[in-house]
N, C-alpha and C. Protein backbone atom coordinates (compact mmCIF):
# COMPACT_ATOMS: atom_id res chain seq x y z
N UNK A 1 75.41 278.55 43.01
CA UNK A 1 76.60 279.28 43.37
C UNK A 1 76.98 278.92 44.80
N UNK A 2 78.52 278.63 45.08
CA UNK A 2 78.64 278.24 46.34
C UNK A 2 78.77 279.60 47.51
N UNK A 3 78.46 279.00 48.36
CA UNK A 3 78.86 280.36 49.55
C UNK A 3 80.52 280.59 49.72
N UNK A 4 80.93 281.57 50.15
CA UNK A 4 82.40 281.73 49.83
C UNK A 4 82.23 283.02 51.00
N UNK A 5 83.68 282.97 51.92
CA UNK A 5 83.92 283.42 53.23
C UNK A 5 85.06 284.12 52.76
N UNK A 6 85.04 285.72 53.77
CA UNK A 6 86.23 285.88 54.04
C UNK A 6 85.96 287.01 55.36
N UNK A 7 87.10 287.65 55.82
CA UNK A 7 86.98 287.85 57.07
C UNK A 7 87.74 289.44 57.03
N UNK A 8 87.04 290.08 57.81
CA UNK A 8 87.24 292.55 58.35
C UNK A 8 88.05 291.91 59.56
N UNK A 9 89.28 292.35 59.45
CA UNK A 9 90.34 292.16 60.62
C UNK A 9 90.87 293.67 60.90
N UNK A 10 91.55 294.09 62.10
CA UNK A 10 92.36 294.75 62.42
C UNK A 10 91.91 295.59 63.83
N UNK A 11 92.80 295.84 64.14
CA UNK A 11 92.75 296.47 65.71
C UNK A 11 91.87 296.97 66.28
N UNK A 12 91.62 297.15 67.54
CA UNK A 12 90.34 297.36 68.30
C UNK A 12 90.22 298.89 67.71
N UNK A 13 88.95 299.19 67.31
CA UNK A 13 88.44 300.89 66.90
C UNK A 13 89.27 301.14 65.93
N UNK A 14 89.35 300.04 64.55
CA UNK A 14 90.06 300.90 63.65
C UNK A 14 88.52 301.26 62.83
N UNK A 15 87.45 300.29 63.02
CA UNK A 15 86.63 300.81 61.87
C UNK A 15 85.65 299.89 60.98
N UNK A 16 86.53 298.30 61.73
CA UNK A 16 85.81 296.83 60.84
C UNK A 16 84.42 297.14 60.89
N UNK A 17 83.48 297.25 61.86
CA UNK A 17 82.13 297.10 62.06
C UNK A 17 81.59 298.04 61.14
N UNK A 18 82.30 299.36 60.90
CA UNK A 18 81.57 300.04 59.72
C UNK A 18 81.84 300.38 58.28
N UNK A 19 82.91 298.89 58.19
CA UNK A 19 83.56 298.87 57.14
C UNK A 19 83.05 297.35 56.13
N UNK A 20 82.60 296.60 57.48
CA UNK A 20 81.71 295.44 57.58
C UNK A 20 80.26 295.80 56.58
N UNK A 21 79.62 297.11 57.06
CA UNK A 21 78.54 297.38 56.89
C UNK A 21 78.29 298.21 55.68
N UNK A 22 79.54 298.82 55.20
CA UNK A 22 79.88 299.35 53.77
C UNK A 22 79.92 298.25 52.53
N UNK A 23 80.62 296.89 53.04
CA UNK A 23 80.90 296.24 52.31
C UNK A 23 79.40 295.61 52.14
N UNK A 24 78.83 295.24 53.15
CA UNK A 24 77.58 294.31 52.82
C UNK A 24 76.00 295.27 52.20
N UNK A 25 76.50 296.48 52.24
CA UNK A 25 75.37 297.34 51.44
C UNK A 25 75.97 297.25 49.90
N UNK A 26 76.91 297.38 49.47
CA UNK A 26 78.00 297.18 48.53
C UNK A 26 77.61 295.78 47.74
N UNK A 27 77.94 294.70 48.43
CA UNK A 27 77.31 293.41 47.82
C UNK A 27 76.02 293.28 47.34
N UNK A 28 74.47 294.16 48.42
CA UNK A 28 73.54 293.82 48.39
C UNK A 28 72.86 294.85 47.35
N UNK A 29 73.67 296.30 47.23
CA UNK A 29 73.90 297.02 45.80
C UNK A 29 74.00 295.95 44.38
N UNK A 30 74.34 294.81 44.39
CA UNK A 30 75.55 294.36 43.36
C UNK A 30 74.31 292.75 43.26
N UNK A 31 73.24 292.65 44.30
CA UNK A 31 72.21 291.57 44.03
C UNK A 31 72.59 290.58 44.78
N UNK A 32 73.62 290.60 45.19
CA UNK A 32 74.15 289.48 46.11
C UNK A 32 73.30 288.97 47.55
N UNK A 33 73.50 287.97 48.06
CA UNK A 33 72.56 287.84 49.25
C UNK A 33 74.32 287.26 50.25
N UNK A 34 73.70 288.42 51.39
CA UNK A 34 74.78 288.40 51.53
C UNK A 34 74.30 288.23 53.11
N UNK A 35 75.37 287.72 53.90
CA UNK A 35 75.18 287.12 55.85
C UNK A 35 76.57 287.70 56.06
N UNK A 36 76.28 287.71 57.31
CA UNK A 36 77.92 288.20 58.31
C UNK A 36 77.90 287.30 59.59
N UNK A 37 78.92 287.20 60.15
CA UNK A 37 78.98 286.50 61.08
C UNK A 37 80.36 287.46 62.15
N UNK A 38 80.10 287.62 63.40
CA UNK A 38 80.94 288.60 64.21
C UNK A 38 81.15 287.69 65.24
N UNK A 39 82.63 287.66 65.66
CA UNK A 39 83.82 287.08 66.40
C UNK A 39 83.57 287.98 67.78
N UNK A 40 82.75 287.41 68.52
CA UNK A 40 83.34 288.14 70.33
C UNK A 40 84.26 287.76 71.01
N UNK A 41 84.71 288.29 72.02
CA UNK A 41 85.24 287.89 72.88
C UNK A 41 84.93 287.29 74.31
N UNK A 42 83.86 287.50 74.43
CA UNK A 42 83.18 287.85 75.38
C UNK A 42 81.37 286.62 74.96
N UNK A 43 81.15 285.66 76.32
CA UNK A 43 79.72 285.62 75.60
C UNK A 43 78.85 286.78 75.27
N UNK A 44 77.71 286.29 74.62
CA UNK A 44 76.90 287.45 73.99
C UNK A 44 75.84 287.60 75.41
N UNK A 45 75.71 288.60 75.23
CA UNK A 45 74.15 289.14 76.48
C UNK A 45 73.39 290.12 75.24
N UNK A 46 72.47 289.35 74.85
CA UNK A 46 71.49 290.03 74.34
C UNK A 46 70.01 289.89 74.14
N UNK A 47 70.17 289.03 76.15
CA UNK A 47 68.71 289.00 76.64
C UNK A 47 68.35 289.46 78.12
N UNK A 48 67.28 290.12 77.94
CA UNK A 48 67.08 290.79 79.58
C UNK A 48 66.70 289.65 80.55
N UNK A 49 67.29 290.00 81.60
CA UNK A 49 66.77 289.03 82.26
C UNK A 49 65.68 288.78 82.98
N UNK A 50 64.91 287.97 83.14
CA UNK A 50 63.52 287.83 83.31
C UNK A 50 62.55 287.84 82.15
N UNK A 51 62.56 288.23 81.18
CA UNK A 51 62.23 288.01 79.87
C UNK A 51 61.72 286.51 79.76
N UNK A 52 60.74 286.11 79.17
CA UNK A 52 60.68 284.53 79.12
C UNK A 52 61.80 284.21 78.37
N UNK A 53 62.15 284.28 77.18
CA UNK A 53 63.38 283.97 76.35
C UNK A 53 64.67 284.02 77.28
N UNK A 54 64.70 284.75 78.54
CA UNK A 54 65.94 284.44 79.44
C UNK A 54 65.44 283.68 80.13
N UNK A 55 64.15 283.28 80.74
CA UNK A 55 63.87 282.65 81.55
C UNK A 55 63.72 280.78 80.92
N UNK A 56 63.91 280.70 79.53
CA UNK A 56 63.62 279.41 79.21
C UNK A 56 65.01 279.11 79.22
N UNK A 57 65.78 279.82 78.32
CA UNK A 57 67.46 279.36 78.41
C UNK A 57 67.79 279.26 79.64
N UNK A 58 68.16 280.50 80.64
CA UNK A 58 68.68 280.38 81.74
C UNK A 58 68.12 279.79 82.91
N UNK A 59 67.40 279.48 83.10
CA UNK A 59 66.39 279.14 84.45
C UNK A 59 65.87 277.38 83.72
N UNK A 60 65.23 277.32 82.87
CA UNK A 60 65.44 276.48 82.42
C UNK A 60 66.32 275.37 81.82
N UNK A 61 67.43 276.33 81.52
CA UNK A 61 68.68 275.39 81.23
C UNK A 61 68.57 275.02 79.66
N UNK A 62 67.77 275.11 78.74
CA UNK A 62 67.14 275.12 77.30
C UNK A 62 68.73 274.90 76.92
N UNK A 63 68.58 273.62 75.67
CA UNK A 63 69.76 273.40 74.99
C UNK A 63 70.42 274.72 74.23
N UNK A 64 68.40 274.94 73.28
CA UNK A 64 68.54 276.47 72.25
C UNK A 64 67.16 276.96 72.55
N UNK A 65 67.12 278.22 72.12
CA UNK A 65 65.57 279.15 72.46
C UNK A 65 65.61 279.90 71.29
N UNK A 66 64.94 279.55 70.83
CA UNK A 66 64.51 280.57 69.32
C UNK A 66 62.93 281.31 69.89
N UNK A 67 63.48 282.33 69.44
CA UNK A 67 62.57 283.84 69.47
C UNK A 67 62.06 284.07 68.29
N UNK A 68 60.55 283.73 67.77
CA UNK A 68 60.28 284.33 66.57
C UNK A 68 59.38 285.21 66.45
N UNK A 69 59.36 286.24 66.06
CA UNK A 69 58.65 287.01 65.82
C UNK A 69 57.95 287.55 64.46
N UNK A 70 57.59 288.48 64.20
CA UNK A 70 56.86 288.80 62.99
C UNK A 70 57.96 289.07 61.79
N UNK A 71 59.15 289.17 62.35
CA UNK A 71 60.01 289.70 61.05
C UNK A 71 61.94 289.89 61.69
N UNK A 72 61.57 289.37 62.83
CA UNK A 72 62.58 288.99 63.24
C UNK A 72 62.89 287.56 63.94
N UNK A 73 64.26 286.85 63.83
CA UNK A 73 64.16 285.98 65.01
C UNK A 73 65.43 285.96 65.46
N UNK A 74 65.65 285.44 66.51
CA UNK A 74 66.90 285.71 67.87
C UNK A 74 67.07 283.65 68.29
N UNK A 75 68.40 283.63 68.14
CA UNK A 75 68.49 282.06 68.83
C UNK A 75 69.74 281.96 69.75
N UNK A 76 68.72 281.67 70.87
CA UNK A 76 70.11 281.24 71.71
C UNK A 76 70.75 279.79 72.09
N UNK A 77 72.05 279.75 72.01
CA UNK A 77 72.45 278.05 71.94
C UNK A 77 73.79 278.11 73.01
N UNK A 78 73.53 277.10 73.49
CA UNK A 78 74.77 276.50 74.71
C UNK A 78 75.48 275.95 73.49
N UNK A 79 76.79 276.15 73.10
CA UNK A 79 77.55 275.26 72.65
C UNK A 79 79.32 275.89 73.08
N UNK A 80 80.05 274.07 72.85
CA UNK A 80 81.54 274.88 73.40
C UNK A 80 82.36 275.93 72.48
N UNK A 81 82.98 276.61 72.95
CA UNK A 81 83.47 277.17 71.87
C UNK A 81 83.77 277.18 71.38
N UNK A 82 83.33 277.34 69.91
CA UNK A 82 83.70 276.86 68.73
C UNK A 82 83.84 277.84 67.73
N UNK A 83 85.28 278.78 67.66
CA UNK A 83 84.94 279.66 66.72
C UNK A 83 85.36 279.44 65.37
N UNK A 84 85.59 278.59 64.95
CA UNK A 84 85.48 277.85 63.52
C UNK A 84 84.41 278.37 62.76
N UNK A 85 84.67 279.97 61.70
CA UNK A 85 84.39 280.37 61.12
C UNK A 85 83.61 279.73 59.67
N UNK A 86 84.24 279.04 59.12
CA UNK A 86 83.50 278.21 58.02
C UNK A 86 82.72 277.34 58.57
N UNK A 87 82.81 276.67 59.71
CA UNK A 87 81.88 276.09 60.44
C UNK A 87 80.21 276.54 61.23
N UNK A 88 80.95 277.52 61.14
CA UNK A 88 79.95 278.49 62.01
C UNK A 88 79.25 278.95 60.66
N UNK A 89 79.66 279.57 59.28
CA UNK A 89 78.89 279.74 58.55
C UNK A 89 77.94 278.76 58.02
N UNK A 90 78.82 277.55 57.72
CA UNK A 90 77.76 276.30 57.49
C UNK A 90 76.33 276.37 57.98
N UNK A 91 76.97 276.11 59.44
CA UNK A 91 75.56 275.36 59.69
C UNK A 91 74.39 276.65 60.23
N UNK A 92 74.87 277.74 59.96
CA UNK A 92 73.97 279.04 60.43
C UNK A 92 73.67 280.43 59.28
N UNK A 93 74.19 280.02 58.12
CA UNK A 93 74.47 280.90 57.31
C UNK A 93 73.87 280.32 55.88
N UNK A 94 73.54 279.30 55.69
CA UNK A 94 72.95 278.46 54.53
C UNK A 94 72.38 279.44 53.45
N UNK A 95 72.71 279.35 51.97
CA UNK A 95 71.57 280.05 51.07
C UNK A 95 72.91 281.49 50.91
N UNK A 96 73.56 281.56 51.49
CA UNK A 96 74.45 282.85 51.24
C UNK A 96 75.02 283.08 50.56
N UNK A 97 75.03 283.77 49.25
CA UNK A 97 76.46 283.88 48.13
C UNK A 97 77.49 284.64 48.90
N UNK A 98 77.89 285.45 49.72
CA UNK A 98 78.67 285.47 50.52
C UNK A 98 78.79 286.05 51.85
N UNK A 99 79.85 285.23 52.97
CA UNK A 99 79.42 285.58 53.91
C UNK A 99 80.58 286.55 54.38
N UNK A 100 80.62 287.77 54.93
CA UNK A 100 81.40 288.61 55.67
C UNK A 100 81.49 288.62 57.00
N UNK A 101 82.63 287.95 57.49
CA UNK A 101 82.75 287.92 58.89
C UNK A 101 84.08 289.15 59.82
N UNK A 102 83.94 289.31 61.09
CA UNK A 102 84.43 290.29 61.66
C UNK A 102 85.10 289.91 62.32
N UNK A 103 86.57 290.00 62.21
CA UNK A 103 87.37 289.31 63.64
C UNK A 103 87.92 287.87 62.83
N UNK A 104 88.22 287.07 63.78
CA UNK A 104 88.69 285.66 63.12
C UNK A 104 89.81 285.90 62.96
N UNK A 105 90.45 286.91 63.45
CA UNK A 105 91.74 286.88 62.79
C UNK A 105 92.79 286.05 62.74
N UNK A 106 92.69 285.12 63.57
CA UNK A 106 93.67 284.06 63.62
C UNK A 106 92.88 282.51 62.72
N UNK A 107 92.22 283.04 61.96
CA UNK A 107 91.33 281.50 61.05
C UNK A 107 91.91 281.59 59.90
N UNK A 108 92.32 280.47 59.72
CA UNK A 108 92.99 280.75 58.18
C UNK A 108 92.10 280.94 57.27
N UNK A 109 91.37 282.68 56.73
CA UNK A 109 90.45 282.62 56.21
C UNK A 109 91.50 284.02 55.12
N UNK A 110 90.55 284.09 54.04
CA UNK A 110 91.22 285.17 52.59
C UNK A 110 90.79 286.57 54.22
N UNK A 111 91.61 287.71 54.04
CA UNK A 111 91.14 288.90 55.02
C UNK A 111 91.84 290.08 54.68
N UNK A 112 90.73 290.85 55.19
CA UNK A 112 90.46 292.43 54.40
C UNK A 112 91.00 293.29 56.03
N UNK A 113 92.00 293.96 56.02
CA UNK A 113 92.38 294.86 57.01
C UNK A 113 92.13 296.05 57.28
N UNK A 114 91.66 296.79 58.18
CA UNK A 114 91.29 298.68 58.20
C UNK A 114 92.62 298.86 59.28
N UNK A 115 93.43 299.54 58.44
CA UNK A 115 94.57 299.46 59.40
C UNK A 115 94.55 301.73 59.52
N UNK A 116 94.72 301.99 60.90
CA UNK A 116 94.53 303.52 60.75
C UNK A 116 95.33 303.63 62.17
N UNK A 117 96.66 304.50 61.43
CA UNK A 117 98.03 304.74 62.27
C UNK A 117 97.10 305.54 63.36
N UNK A 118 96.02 306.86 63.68
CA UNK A 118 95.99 307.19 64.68
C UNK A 118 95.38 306.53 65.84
N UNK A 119 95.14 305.04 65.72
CA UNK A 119 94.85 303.84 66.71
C UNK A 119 95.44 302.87 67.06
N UNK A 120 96.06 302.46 65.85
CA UNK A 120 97.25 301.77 65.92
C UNK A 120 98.75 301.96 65.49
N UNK A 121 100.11 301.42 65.77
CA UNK A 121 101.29 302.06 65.60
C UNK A 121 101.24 301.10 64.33
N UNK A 122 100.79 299.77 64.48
CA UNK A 122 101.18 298.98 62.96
C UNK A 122 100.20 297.92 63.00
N UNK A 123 99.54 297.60 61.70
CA UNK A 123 98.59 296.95 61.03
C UNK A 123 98.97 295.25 62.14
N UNK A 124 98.11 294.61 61.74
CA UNK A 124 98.47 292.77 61.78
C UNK A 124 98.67 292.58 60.92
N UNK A 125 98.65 292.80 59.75
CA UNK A 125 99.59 292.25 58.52
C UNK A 125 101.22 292.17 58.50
N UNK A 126 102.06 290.94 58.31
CA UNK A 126 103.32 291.14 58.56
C UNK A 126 103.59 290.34 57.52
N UNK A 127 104.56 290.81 56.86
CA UNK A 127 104.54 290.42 55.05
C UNK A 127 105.54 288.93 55.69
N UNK A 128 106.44 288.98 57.10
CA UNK A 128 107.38 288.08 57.09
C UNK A 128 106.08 286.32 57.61
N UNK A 129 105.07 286.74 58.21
CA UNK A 129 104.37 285.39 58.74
C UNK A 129 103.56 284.60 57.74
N UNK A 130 103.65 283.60 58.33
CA UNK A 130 103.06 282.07 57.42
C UNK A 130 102.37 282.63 56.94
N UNK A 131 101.22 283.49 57.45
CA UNK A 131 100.12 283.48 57.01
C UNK A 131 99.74 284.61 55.87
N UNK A 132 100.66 285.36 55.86
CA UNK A 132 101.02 286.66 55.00
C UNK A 132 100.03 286.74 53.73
N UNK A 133 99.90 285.73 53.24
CA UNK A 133 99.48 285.69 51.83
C UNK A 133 97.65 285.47 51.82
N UNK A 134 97.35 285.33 53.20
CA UNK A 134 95.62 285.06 53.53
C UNK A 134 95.34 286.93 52.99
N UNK A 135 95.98 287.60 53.18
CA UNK A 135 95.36 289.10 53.43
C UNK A 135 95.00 289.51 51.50
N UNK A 136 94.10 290.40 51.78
CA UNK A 136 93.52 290.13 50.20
C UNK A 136 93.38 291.88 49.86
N UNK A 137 93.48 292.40 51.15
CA UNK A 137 93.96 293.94 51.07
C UNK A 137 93.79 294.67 52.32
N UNK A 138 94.55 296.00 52.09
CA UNK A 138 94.43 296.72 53.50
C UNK A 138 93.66 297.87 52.73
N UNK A 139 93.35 298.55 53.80
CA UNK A 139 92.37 299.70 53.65
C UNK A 139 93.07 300.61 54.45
N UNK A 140 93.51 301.81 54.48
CA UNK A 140 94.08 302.85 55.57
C UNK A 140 94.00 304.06 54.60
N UNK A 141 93.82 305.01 55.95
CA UNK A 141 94.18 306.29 55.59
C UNK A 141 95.67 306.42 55.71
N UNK A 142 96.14 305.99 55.80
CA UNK A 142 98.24 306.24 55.84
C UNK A 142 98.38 306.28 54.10
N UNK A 143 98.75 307.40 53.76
CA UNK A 143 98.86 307.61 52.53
C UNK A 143 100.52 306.71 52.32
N UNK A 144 101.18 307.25 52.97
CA UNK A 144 102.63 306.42 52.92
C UNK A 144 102.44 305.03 53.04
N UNK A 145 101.78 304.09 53.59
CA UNK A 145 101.50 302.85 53.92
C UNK A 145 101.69 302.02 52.60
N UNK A 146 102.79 300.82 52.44
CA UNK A 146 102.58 300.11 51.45
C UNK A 146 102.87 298.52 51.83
N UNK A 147 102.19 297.69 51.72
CA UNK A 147 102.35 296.26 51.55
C UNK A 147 102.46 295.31 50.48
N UNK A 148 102.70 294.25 50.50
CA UNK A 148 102.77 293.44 49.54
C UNK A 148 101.49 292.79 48.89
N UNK A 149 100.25 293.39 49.38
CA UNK A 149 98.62 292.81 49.17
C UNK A 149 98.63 294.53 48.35
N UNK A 150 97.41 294.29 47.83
CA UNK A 150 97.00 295.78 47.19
C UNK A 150 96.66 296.93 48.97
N UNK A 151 96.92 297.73 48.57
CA UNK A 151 96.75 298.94 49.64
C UNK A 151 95.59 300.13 49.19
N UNK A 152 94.16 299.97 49.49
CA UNK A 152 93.33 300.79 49.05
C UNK A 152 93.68 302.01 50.41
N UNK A 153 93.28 303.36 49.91
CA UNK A 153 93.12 304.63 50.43
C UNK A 153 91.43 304.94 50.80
N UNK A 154 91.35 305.17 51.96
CA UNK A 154 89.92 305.79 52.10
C UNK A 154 89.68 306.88 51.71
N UNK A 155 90.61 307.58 51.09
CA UNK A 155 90.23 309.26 50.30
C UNK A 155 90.37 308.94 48.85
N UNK A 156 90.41 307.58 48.58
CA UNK A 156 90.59 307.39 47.03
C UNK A 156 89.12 306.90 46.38
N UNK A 157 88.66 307.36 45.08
CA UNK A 157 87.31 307.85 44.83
C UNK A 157 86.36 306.46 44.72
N UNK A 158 86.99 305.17 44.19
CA UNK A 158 86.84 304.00 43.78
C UNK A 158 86.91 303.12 44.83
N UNK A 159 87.40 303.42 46.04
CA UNK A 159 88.14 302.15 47.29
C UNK A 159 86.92 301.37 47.40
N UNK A 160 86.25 301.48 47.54
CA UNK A 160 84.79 300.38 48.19
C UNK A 160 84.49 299.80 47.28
N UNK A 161 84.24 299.70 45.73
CA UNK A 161 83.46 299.03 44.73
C UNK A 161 84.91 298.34 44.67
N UNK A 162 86.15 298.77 44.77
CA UNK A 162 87.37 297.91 44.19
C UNK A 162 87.63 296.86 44.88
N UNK A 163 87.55 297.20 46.51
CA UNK A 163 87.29 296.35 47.54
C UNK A 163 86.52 295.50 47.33
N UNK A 164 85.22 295.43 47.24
CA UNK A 164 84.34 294.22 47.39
C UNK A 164 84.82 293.64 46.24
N UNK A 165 84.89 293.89 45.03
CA UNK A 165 85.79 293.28 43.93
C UNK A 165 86.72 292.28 44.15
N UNK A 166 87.87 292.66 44.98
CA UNK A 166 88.91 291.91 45.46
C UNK A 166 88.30 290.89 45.74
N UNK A 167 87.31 291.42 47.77
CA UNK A 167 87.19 290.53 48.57
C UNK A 167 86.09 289.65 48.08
N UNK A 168 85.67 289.63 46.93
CA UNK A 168 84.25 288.72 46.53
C UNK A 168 85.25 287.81 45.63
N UNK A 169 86.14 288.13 44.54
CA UNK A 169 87.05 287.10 43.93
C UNK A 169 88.36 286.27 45.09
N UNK A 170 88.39 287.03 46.13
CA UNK A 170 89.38 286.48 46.71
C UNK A 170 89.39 285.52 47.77
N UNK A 171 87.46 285.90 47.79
CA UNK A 171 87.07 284.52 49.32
C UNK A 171 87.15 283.33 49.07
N UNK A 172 87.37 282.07 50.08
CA UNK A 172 87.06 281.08 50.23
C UNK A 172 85.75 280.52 50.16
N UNK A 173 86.02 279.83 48.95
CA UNK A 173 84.60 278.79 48.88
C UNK A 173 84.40 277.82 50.40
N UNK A 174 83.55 278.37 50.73
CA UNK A 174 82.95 277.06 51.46
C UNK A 174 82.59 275.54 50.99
N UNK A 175 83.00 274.71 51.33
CA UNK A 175 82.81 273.27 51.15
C UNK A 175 81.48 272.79 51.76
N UNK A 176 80.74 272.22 50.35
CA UNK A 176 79.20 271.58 50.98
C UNK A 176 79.29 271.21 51.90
């Protein structure tokens, strides 16, 4: 089975990260083996400093530093930025029937929206742009809210199993 991508978009604090984490308990409910991959803005800091693992990357200058431990591992890598989502799943995500990524919103990838009027005045979905037809559904509490993609309700009894439904038929295959 090939790995197949798609991407939790929408405004800062509408909800992706725990909508991210609904969906991938959801998949892993359903037998799936499932990876995520999350879009910063910002490099990552998620080493203390002085730590040997900061001290081999940073002080050392280390291309990559892999951290392994008994049941976890941590890798850190100098590379330019490259947020090329299918790319980034490739070569870090291998073995995945699918991968759920956060952000990307500008990758031409299939994408799932949490759009919620009391954070934002209006979704990133705009039925008039090129890209209109990547979106594979919105999710909001705006009961009035309607688009041209299906429009799930978070007070509606079914939204999450219908969702991953969509977003599992609607992702992009990744290319070997």
């Amino acid at each position: 089975m090939a790995t197949r991508i798609f991407s939790v978009v929408g405004r800062k604090n509408t909800g992706k990260t725990t909508l991210v984490v609904a969906l991938v308990s959801e998949f892993r409910r359903r037998g799936r083996r499932v990876m995520t991959l999350k879009h910063g803005h910002h490099p990552a800091d998620v080493d203390r400093p002085g730590s040997d693992t900061w001290r081999h990357f940073h002080e050392g200058q280390a291309e990559r530093t892999l951290i392994a431990g008994p049941a976890l591992r941590a890798l850190f890598e100098r590379t330019p930025d490259d947020y090329d989502p299918v790319g980034l799943a490739r070569r870090y995500l291998d073995g995945a029937d699918i991968v759920v990524a956060e952000g990307f919103s500008q990758a031409p990838l299939p994408k799932v929206e949490v759009f919620r009027p009391s954070v934002a005045s209006a979704p990133l979905y705009d039925s008039r742009a090129a890209n209109a037809g990547e979106w594979l559904a919105i999710v909001t509490d705006d009961p009035a809210f309607r688009a041209a993609c299906p429009v799930l309700r978070f007070g509606d009894t079914s939204w999450l199993p219908t969702l991953a439904t969509l977003a599992s038929s609607g992702a992009l295959e990744i290319p070997a």
